[in-house]
N, C-alpha and C. Protein backbone atom coordinates (compact mmCIF):
# COMPACT_ATOMS: atom_id res chain seq x y z
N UNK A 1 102.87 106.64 116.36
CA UNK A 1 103.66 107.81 116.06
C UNK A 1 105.14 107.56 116.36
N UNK A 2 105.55 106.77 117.28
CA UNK A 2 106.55 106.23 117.62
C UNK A 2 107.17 106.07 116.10
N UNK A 3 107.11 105.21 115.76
CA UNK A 3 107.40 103.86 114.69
C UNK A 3 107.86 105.52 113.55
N UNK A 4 107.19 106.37 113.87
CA UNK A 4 107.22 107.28 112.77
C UNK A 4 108.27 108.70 113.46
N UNK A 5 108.88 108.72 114.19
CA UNK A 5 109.80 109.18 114.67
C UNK A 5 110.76 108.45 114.70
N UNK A 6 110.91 107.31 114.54
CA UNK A 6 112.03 106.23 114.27
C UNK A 6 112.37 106.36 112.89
N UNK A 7 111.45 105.89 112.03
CA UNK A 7 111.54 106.21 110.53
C UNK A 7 112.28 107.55 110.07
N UNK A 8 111.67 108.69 110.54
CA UNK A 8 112.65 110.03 110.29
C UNK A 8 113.73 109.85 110.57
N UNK A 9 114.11 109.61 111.83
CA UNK A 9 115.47 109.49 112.01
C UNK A 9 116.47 108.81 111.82
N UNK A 10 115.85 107.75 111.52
CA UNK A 10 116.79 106.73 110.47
C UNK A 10 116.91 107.18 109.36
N UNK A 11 116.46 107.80 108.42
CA UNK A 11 116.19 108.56 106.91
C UNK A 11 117.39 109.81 107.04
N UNK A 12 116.95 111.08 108.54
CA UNK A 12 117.99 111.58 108.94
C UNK A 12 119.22 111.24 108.45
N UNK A 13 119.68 109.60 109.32
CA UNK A 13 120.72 109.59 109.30
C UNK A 13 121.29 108.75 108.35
N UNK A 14 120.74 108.10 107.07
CA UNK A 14 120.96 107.94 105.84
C UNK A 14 121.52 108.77 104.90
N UNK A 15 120.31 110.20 105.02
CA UNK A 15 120.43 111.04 104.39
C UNK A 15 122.05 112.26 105.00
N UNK A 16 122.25 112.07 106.22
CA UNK A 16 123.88 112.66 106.55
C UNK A 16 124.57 111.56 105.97
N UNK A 17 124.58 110.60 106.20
CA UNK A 17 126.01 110.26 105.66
C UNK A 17 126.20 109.89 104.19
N UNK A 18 124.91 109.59 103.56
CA UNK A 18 125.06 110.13 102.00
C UNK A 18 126.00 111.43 101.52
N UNK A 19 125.27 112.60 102.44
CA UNK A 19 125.72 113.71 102.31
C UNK A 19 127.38 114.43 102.77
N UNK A 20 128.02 113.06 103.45
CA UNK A 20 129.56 112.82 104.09
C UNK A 20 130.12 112.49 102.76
N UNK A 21 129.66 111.09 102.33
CA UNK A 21 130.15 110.37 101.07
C UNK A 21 130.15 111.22 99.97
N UNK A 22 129.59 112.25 99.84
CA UNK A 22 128.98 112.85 98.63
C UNK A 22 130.15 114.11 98.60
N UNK A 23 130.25 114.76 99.62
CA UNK A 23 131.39 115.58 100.20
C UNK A 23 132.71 115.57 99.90
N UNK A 24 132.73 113.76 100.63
CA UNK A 24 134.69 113.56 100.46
C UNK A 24 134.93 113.01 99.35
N UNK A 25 134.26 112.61 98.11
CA UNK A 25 134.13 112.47 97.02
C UNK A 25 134.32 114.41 95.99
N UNK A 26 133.54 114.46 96.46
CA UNK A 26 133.63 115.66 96.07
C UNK A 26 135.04 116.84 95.84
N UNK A 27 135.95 116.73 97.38
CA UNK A 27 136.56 117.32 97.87
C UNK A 27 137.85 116.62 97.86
N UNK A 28 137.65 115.47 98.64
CA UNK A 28 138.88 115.04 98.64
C UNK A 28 139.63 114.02 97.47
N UNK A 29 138.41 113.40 96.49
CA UNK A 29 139.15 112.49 95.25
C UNK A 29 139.42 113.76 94.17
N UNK A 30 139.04 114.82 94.54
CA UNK A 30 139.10 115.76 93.44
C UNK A 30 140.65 116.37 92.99
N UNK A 31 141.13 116.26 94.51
CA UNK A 31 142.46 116.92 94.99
C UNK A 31 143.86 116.05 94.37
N UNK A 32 143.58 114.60 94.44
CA UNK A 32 144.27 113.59 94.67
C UNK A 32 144.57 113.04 93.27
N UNK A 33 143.29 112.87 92.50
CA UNK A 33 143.20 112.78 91.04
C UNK A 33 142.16 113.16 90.71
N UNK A 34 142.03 113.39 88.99
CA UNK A 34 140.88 113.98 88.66
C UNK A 34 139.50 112.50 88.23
N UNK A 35 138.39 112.71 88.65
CA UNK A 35 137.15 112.18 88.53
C UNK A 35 137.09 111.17 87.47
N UNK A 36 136.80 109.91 87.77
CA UNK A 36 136.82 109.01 86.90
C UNK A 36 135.50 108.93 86.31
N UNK A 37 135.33 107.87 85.26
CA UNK A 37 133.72 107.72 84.83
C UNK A 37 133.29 107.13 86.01
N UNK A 38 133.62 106.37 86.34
CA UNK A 38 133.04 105.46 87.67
C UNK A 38 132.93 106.47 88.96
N UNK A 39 134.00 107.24 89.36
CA UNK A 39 133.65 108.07 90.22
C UNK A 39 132.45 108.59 90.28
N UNK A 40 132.19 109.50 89.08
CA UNK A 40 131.23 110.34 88.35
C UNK A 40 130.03 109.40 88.89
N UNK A 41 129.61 108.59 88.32
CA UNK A 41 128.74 107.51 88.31
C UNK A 41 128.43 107.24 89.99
N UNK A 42 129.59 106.76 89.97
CA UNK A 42 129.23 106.33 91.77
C UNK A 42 128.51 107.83 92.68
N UNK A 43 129.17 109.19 92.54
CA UNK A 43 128.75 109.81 92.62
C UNK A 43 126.75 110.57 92.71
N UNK A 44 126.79 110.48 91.35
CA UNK A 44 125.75 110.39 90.89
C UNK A 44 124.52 109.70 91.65
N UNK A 45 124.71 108.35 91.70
CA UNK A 45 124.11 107.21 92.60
C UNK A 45 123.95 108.20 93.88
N UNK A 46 125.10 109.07 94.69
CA UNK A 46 124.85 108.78 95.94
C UNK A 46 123.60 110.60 95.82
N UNK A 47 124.02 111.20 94.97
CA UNK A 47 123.17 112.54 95.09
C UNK A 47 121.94 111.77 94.52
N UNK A 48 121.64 111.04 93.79
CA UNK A 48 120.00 110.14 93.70
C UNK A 48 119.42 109.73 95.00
N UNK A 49 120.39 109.10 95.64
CA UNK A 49 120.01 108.61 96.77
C UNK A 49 119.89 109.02 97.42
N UNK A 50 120.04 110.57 98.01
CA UNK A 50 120.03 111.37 98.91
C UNK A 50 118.59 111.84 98.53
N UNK A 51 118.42 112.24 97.44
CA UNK A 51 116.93 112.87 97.15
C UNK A 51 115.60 111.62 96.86
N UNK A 52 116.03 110.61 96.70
CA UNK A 52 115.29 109.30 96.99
C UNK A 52 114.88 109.62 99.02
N UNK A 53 115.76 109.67 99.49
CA UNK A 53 115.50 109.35 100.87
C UNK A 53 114.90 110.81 101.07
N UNK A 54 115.34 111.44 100.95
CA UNK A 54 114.63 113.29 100.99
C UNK A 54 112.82 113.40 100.86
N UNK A 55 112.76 112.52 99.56
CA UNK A 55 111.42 112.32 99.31
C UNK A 55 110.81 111.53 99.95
N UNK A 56 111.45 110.47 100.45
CA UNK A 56 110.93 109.62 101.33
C UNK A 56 110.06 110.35 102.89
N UNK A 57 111.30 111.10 103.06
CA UNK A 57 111.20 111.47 104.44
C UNK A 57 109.78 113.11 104.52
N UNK A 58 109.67 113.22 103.75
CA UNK A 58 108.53 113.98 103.14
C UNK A 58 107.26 113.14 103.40
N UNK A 59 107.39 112.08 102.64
CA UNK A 59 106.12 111.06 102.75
C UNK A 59 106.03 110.75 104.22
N UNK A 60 107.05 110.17 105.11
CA UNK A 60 107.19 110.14 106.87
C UNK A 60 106.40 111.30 107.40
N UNK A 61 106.65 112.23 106.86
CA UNK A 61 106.42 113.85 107.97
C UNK A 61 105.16 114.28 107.45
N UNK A 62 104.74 114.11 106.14
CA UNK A 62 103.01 113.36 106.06
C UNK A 62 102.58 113.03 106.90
N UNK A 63 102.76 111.78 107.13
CA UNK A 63 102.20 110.68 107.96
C UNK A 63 102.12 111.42 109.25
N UNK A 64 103.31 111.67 109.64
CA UNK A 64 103.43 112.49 111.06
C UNK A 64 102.31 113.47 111.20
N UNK A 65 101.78 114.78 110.66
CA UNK A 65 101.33 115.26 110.64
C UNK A 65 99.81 115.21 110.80
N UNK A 66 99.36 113.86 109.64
CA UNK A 66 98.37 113.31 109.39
C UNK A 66 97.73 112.58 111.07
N UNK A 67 99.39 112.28 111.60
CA UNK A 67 98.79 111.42 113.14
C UNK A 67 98.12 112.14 114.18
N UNK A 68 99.18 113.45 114.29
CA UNK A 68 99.11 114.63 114.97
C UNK A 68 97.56 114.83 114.73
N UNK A 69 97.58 115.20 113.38
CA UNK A 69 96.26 116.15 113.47
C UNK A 69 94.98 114.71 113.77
N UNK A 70 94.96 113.68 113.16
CA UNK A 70 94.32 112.63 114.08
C UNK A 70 93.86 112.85 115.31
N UNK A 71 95.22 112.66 116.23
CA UNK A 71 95.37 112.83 117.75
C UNK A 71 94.47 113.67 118.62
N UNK A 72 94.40 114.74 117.43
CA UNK A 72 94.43 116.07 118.00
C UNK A 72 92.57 116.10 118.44
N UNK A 73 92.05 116.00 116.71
CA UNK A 73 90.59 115.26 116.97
C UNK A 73 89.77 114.47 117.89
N UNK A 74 90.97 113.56 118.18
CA UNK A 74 90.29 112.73 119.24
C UNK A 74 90.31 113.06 120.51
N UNK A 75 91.47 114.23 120.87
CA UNK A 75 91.53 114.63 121.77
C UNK A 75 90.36 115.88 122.54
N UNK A 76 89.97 116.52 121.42
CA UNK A 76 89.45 117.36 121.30
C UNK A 76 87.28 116.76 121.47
N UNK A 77 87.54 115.80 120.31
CA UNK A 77 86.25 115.02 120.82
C UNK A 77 85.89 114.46 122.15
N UNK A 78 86.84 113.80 122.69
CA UNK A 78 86.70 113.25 124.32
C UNK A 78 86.32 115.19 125.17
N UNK A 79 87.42 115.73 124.74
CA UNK A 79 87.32 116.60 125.47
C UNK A 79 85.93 117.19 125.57
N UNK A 80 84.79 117.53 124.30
CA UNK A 80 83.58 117.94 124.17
C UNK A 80 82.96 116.81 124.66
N UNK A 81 82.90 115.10 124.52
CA UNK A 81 81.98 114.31 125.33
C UNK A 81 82.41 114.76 127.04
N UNK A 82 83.04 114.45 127.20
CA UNK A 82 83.39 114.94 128.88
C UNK A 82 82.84 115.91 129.55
C-alpha cells in the first residue's frame, strides 16, 4: 500500500504543476503577446497531460481501495479465527 501512496503523490504532484504550466501559459503569454500555433499546441499537450495523469491516478485509488478492502478481510478473518 505504501508503493501506492507514493504513486498518488507523485501523480499529485505532476498533475499541480501541469496545472502551474497550464495557468502561466494561459495568463501570462496571453498578456505579453497573442497565442501562437505552437503555443496553442504546446498548450494543448499540457491539458492532455493533465487528464492522462488524472486518469491515471483513478486507476492508483482503485488499487488503493481494492488493498484496503483486501486488508480489511483479512483482518476481519483472523479476527473470527481468533
Amino acid at each position: 500500500m505504501k508503493k501506492l501512496f507514493k504513486k498518488i503523490k507523485k501523480l499529485d504532484k505532476q498533475i499541480a504543476e501541469c496545472l502551474v504550466a497550464i495557468d502561466n501559459m494561459e495568463n501570462h503569454n496571453s498578456k505579453i503577446f497573442p497565442h501562437t500555433s505552437e503555443d496553442i499546441i504546446e498548450l494543448a499537450g499540457f491539458k492532455e497531460r493533465v487528464k492522462h495523469l488524472k486518469n491515471e491516478k483513478l486507476v492508483q485509488l482503485s488499487r488503493l481501495e481494492d488493498a484496503i478492502s483486501d486488508e480489511r478481510k483479512k483482518i476481519i478473518t483472523d479476527v473470527k479465527a481468533a
